[in-house]
C-alpha atoms as a PDB file:
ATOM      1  CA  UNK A   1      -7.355 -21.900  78.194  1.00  0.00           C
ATOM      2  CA  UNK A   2      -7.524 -23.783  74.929  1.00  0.00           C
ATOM      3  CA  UNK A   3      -9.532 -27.217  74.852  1.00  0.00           C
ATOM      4  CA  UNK A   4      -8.260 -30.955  75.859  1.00  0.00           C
ATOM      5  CA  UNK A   5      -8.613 -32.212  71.923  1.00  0.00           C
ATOM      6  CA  UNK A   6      -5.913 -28.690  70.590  1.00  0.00           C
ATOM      7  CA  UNK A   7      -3.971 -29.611  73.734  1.00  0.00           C
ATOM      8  CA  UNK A   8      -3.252 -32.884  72.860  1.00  0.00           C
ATOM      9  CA  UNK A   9      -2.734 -32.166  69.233  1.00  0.00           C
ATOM     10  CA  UNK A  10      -0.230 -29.451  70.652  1.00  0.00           C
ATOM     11  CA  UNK A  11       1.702 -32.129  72.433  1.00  0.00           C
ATOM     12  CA  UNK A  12       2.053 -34.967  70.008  1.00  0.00           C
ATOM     13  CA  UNK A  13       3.019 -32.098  67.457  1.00  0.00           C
ATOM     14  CA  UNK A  14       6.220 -31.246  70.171  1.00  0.00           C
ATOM     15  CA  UNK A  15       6.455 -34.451  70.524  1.00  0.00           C
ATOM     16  CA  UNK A  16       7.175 -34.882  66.838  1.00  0.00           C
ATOM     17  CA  UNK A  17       9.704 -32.855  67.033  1.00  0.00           C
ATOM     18  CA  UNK A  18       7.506 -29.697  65.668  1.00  0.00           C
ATOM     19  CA  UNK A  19       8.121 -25.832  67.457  1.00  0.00           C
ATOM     20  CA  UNK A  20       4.817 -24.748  68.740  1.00  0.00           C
ATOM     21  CA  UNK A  21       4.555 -21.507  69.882  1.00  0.00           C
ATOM     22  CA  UNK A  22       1.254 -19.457  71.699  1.00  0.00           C
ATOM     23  CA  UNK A  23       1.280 -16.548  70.010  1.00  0.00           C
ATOM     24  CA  UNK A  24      -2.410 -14.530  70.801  1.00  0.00           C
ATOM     25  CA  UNK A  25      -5.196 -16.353  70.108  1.00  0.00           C
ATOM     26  CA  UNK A  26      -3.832 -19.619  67.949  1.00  0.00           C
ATOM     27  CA  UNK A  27      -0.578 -21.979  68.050  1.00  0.00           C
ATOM     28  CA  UNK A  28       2.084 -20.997  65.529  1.00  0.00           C
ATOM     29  CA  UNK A  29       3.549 -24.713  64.483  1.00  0.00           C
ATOM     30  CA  UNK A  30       6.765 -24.929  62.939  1.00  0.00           C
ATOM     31  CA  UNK A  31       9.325 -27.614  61.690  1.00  0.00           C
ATOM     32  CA  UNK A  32      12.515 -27.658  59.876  1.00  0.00           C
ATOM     33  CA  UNK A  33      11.264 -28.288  56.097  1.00  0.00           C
ATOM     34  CA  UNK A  34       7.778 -28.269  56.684  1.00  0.00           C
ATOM     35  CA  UNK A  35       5.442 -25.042  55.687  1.00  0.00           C
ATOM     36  CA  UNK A  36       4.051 -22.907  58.782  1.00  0.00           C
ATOM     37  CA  UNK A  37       0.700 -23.456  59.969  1.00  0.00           C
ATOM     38  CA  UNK A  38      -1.641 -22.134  62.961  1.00  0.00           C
ATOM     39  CA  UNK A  39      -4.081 -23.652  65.049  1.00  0.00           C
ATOM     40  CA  UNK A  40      -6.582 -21.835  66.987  1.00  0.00           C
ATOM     41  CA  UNK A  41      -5.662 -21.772  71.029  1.00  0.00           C
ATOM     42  CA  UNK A  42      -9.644 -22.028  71.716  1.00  0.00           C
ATOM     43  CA  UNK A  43     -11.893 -24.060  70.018  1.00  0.00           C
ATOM     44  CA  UNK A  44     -14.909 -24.493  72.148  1.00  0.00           C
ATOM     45  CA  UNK A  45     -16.680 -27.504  70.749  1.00  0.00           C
ATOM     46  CA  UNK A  46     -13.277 -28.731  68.946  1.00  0.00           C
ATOM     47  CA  UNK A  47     -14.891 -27.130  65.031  1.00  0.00           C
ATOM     48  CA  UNK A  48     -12.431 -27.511  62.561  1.00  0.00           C
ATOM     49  CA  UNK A  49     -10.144 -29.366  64.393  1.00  0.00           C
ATOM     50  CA  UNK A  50     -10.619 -32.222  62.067  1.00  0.00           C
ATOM     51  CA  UNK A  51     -10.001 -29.997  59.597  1.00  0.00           C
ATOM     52  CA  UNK A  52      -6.738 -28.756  60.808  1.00  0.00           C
ATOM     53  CA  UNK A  53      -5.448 -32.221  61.525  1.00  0.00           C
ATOM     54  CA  UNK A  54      -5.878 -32.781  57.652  1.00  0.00           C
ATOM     55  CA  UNK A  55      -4.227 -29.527  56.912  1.00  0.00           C
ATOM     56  CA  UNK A  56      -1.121 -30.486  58.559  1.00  0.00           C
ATOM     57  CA  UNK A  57      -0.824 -33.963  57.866  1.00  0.00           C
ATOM     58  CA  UNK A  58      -1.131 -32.717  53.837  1.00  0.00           C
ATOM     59  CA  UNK A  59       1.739 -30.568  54.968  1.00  0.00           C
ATOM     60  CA  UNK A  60       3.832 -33.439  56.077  1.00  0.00           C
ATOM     61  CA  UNK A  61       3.300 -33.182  60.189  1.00  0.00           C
ATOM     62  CA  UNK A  62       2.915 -35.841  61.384  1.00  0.00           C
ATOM     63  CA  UNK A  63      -0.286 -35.932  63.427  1.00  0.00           C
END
């Protein structure tokens, strides 16, 4: 069961039009012309998040 905050970045990233995937223990994200990132499925108190949100909007997601 991942957390509400990676939930919701999971659906606005499907949303915008990337391919998320579960695969084990972290989202594979991918989108035509875009490089492939990960974010973790569980992330208890939401750590890093912030940082992955910067991650993929320097990779051009739009988050």
């Amino acid at each position: 069961m991942g957390s509400k905050k990676t939930d919701r970045l999971v659906a606005k990233l499907r949303k915008d039009g990337a391919a998320v995937v579960k695969r084990g223990m972290r989202w594979r994200v991918t989108q035509p012309g875009r490089e492939l990132c990960f974010v973790a499925v569980m992330d208890p108190n939401a750590k890093g998040l912030e940082n992955k949100v910067a991650e993929l909007r320097r990779k051009g997601y739009e988050v």
